[in-house]
Protein backbone atom coordinates (compact mmCIF):
# COMPACT_ATOMS: atom_id res chain seq x y z
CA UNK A 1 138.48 -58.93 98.50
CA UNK A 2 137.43 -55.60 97.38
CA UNK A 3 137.76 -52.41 99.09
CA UNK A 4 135.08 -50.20 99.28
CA UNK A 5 134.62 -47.36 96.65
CA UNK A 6 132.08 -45.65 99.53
CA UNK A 7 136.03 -44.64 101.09
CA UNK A 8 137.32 -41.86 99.83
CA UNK A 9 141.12 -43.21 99.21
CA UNK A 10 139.81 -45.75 97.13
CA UNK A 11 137.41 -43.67 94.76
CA UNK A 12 139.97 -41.61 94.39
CA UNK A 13 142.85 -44.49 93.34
CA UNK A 14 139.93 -45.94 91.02
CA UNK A 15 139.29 -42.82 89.12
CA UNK A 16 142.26 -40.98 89.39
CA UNK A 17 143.60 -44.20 86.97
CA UNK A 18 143.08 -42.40 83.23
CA UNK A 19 142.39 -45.47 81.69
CA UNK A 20 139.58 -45.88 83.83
CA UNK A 21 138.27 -42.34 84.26
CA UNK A 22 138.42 -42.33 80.36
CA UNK A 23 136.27 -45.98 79.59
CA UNK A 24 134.17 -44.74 82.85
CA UNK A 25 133.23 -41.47 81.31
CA UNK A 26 132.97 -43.04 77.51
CA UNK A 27 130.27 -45.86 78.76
CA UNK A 28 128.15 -42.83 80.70
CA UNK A 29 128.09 -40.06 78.08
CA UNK A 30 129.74 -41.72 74.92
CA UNK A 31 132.55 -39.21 74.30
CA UNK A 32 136.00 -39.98 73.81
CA UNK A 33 137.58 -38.12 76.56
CA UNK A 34 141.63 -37.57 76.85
CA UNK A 35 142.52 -35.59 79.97
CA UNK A 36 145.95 -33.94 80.27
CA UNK A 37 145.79 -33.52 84.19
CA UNK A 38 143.13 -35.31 86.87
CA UNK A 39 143.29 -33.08 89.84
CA UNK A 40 141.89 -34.20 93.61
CA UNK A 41 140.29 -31.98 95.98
CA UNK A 42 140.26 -28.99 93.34
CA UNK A 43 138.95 -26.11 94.23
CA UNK A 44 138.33 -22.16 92.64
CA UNK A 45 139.49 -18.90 94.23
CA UNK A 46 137.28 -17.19 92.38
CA UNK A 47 134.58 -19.54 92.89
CA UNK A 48 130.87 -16.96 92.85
CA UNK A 49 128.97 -16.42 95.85
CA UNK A 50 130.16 -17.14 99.53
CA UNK A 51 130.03 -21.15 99.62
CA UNK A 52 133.50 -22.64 99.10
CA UNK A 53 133.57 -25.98 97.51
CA UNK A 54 135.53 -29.00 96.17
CA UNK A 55 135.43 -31.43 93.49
CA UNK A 56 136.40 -34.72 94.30
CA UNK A 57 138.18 -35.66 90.98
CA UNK A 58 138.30 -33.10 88.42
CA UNK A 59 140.07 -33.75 85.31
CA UNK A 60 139.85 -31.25 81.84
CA UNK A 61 140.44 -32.53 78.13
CA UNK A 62 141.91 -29.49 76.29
CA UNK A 63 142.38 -30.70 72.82
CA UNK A 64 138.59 -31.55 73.22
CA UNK A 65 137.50 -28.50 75.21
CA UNK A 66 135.65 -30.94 77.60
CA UNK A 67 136.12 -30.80 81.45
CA UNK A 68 134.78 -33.53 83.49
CA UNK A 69 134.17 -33.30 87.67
CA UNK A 70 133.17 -36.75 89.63
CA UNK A 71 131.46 -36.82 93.71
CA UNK A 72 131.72 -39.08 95.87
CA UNK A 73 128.45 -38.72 98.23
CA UNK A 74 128.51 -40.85 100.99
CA UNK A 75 125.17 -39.71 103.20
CA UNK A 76 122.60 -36.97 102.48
CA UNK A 77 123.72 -33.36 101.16
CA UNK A 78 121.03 -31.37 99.79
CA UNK A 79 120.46 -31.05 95.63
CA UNK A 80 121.51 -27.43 96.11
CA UNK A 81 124.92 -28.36 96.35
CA UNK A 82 125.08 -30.56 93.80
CA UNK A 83 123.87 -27.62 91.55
CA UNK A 84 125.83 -25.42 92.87
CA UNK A 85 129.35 -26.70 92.24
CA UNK A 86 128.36 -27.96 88.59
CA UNK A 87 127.55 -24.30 87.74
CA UNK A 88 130.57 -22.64 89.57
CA UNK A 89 132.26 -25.37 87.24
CA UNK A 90 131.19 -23.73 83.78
CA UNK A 91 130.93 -19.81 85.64
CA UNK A 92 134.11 -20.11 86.55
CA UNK A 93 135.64 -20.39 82.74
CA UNK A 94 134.00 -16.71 82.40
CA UNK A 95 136.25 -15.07 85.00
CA UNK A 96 139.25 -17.06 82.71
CA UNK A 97 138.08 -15.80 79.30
CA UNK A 98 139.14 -12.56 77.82
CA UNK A 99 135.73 -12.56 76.63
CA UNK A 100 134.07 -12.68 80.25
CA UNK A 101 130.72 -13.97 78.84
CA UNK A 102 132.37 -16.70 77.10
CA UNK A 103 132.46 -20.70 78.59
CA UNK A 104 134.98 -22.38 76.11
CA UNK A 105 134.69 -25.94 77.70
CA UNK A 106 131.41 -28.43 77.87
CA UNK A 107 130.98 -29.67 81.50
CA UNK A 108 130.11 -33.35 82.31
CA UNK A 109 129.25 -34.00 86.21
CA UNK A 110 128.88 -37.44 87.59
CA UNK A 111 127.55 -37.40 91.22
CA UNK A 112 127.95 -40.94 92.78
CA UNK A 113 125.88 -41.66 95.76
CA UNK A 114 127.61 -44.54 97.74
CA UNK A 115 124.48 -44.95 100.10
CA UNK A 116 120.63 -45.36 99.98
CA UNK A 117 119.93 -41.18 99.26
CA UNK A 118 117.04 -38.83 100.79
CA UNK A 119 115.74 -35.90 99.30
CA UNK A 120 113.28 -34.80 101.34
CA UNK A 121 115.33 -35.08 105.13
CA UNK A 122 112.12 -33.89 106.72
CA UNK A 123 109.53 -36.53 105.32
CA UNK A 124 112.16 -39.21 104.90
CA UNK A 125 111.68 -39.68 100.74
CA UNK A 126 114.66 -41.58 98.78
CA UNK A 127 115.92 -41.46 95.20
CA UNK A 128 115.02 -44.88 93.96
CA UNK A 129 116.12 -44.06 90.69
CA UNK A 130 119.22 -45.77 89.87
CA UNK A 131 120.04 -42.99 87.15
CA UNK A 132 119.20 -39.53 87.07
CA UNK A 133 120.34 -37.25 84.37
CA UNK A 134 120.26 -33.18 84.19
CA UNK A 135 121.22 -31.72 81.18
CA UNK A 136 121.10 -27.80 81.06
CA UNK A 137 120.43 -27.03 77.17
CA UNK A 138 116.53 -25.65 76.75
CA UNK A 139 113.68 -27.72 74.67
CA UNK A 140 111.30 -25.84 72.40
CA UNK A 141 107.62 -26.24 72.79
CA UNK A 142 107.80 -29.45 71.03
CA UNK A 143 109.94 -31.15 73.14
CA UNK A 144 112.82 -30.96 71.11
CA UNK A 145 116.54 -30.15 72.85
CA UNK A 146 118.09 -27.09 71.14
CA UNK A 147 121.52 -27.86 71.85
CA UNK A 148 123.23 -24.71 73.28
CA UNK A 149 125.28 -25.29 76.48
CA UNK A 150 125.92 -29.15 76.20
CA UNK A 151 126.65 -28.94 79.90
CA UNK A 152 125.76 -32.27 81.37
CA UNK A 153 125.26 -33.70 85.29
CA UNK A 154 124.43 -37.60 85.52
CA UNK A 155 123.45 -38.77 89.20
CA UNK A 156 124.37 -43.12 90.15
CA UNK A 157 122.55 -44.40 92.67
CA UNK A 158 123.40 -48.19 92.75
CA UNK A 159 121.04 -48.73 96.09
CA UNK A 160 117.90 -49.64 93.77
CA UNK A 161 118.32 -52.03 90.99
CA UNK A 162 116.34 -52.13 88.10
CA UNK A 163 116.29 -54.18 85.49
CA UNK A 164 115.60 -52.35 82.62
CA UNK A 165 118.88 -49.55 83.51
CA UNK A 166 121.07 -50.16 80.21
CA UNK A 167 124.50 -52.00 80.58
CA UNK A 168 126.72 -48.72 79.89
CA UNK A 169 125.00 -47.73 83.29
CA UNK A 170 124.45 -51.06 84.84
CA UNK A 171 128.11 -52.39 84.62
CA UNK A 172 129.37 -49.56 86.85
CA UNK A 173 126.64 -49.87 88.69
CA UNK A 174 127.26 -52.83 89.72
CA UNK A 175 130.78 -52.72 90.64
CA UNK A 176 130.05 -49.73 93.06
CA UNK A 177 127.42 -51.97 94.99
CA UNK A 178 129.32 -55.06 94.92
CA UNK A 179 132.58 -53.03 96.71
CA UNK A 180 130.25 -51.66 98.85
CA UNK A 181 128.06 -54.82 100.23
CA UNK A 182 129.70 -58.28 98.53
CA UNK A 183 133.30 -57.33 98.76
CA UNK A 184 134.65 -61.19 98.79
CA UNK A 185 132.06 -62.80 96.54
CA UNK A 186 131.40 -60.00 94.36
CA UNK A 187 130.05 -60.32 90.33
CA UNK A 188 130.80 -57.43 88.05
CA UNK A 189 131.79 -57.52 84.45
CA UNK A 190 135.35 -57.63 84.32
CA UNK A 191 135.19 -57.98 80.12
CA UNK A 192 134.61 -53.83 80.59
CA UNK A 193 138.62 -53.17 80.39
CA UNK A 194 137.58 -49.83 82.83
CA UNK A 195 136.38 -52.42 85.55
CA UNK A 196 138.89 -54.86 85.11
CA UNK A 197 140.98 -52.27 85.72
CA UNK A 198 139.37 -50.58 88.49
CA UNK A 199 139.51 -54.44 90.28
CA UNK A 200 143.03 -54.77 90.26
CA UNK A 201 143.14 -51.15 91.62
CA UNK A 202 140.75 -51.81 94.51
CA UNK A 203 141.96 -55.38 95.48
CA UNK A 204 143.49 -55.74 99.14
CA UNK A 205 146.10 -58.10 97.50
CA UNK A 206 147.08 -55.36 95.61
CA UNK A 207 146.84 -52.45 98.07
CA UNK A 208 150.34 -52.06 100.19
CA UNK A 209 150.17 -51.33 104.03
CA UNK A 210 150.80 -47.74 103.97
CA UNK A 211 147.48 -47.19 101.56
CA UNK A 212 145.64 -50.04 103.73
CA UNK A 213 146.02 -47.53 106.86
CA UNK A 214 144.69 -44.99 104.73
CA UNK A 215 141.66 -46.59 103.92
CA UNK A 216 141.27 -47.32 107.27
CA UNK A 217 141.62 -44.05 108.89
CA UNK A 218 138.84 -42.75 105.79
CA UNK A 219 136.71 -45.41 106.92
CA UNK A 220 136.91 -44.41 110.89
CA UNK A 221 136.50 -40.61 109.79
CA UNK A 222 133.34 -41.59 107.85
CA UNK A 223 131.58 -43.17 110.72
CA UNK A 224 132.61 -40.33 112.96
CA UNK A 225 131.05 -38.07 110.46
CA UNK A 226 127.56 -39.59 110.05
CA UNK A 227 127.43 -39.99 113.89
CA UNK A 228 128.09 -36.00 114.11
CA UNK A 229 125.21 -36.06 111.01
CA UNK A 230 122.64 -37.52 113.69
CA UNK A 231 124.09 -36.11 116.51
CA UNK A 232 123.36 -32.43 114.11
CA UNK A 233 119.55 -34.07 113.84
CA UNK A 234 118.62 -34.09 117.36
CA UNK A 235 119.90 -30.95 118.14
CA UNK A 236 117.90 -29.57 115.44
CA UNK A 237 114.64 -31.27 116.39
CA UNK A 238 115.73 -30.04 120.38
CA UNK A 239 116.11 -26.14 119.01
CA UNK A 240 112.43 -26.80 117.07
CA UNK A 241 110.52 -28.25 120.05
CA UNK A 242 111.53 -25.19 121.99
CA UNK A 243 110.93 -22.94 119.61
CA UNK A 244 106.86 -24.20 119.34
CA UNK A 245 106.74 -23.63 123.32
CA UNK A 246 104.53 -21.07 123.68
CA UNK A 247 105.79 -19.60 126.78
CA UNK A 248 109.55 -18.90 125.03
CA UNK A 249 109.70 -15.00 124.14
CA UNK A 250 111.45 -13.83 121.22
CA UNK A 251 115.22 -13.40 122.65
CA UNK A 252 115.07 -16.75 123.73
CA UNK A 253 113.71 -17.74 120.27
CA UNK A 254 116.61 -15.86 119.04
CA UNK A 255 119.41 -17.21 121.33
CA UNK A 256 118.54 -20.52 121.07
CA UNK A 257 118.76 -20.42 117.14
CA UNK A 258 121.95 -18.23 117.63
CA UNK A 259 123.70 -21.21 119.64
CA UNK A 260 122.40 -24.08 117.14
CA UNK A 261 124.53 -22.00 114.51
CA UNK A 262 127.09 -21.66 116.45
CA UNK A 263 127.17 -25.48 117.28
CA UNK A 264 126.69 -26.79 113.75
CA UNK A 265 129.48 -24.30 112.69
CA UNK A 266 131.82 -26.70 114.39
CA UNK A 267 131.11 -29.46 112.46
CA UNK A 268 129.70 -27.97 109.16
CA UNK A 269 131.20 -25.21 106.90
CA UNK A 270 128.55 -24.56 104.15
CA UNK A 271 126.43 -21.53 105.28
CA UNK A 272 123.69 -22.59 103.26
CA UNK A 273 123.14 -25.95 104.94
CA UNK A 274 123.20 -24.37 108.06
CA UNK A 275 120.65 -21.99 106.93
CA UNK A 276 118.18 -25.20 105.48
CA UNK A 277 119.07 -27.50 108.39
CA UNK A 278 117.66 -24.23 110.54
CA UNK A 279 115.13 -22.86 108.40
CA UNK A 280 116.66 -19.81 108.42
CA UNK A 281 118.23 -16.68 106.24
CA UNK A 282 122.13 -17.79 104.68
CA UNK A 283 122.76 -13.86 105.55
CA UNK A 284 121.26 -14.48 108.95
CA UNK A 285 124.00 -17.00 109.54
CA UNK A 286 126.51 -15.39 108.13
CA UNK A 287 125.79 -12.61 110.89
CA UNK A 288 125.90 -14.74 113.98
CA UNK A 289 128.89 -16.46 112.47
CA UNK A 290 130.74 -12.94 112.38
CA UNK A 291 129.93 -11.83 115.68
């Protein structure tokens, strides 16, 4: 029986294996990839702009100049943060360069979305795309890609099979889903050496106790989290339905926006979605979160 790679020990024994994160990273974006160091949790001090972030796995290829970050998304975050933490990536070389303009490395992102994904939070629209890829070099007017940057993000969403997804995609695909919902009986295509690999990693018969409880307490900190998630939902729709009720003046506008900050802030420590779950100014948060 497999164990989930939706938990967050277990994406991060799969990936954190280099012979996977190499053959995974060689079947997306077909380059041989040789990382000295794969980091967890890595973050920048001198990450831009007032949004701290982390990167799940983050692992650079010096010989190569290549560095490559991986997400694990397991509900709804906005696209803004997706962005955001793929550039602060390849900004962050320039405040490492003695040339501060200069970005030595080419940066390949791979966001992972280990459930069914919404966009649009407000009108309910998900990403039935199984792949989506961003790549940040410009086209001409003729459609032709001038390549510049080479900087690269690839999104996974295994929630919506389709049959016409190539097999470099499909095979990894597959295995995510099949952790995820046909643990016991599950089919993927163990003559991919990164998958056969990636099985043995993830089996329970191969997983001692210690790393068992581990996935256990990820998997009980998960659920707690989405519940907060919807919990953070009806709040939100409470703070708009007073705000429409015509006989509310503008303090009490103003407080009752001031104490939804102030509540979320508990719970969620990006500004910025905050500010979009509220509809309101990141400075404007910022502000209330100060006083």
């Amino acid at each position: 029986m497999l164990a989930p790679l939706s938990n967050e020990v277990v994406f991060k024994m799969a990936f954190t294996d280099k012979l996977v994160l190499k053959s995974f990273i060689k079947d997306l974006y077909d380059i041989d990839f040789n990382p000295a160091k794969i980091e967890t949790e890595k973050s920048f001090k001198d990450a831009k702009g007032n949004i701290k972030f982390k990167l799940d796995i983050f692992a650079e290829d010096t010989k190569n100049r290549i560095i490559v970050e991986i997400q694990r998304i397991p509900y709804d975050y906005h696209f803004d943060r997706f962005l955001g933490n793929f550039l602060n990536t390849i900004t962050q070389q320039q405040n490492l360069s003695s040339n501060k303009y200069k970005i030595n490395k080419k940066v390949f992102s791979v966001i992972i979305l280990t459930s069914p994904y919404k966009y649009n939070q407000e009108e309910s629209m998900y990403i039935e795309d199984e792949v989506l890829l961003q790549d940040l070099d410009p086209e001409n007017l003729g459609k032709q890609k001038i390549k510049i940057f080479g900087h690269k993000q690839l999104f996974l969403n295994p929630f919506y099979s389709k049959p016409t997804t190539p097999k470099k995609y499909r095979d990894w695909l597959d295995l995510i889903y099949q952790s995820i919902k046909n643990p016991e009986n599950y089919i993927v295509n163990t003559h991919n050496k990164g998958i056969k690999k990636v099985v043995h990693i993830i089996d329970y018969a191969h997983i001692d106790f210690e790393t068992s409880e581990r996935i256990k307490i990820a998997e009980e900190t998960l659920v707690r989290e989405k519940i907060v998630e919807t919990v953070h939902k009806r709040e939100i729709e409470e703070v708009y339905k007073k705000l429409e009720e015509k006989d509310k003046t503008i303090e009490e506008k103003d407080k009752a926006i001031k104490n939804s900050i102030l509540a979320l802030s508990e719970y969620i420590k990006d500004h910025k979605i905050i500010a979009s779950k509220l509809n309101v100014a990141i400075k404007f948060v910022i502000e209330v979160l100060k006083k």
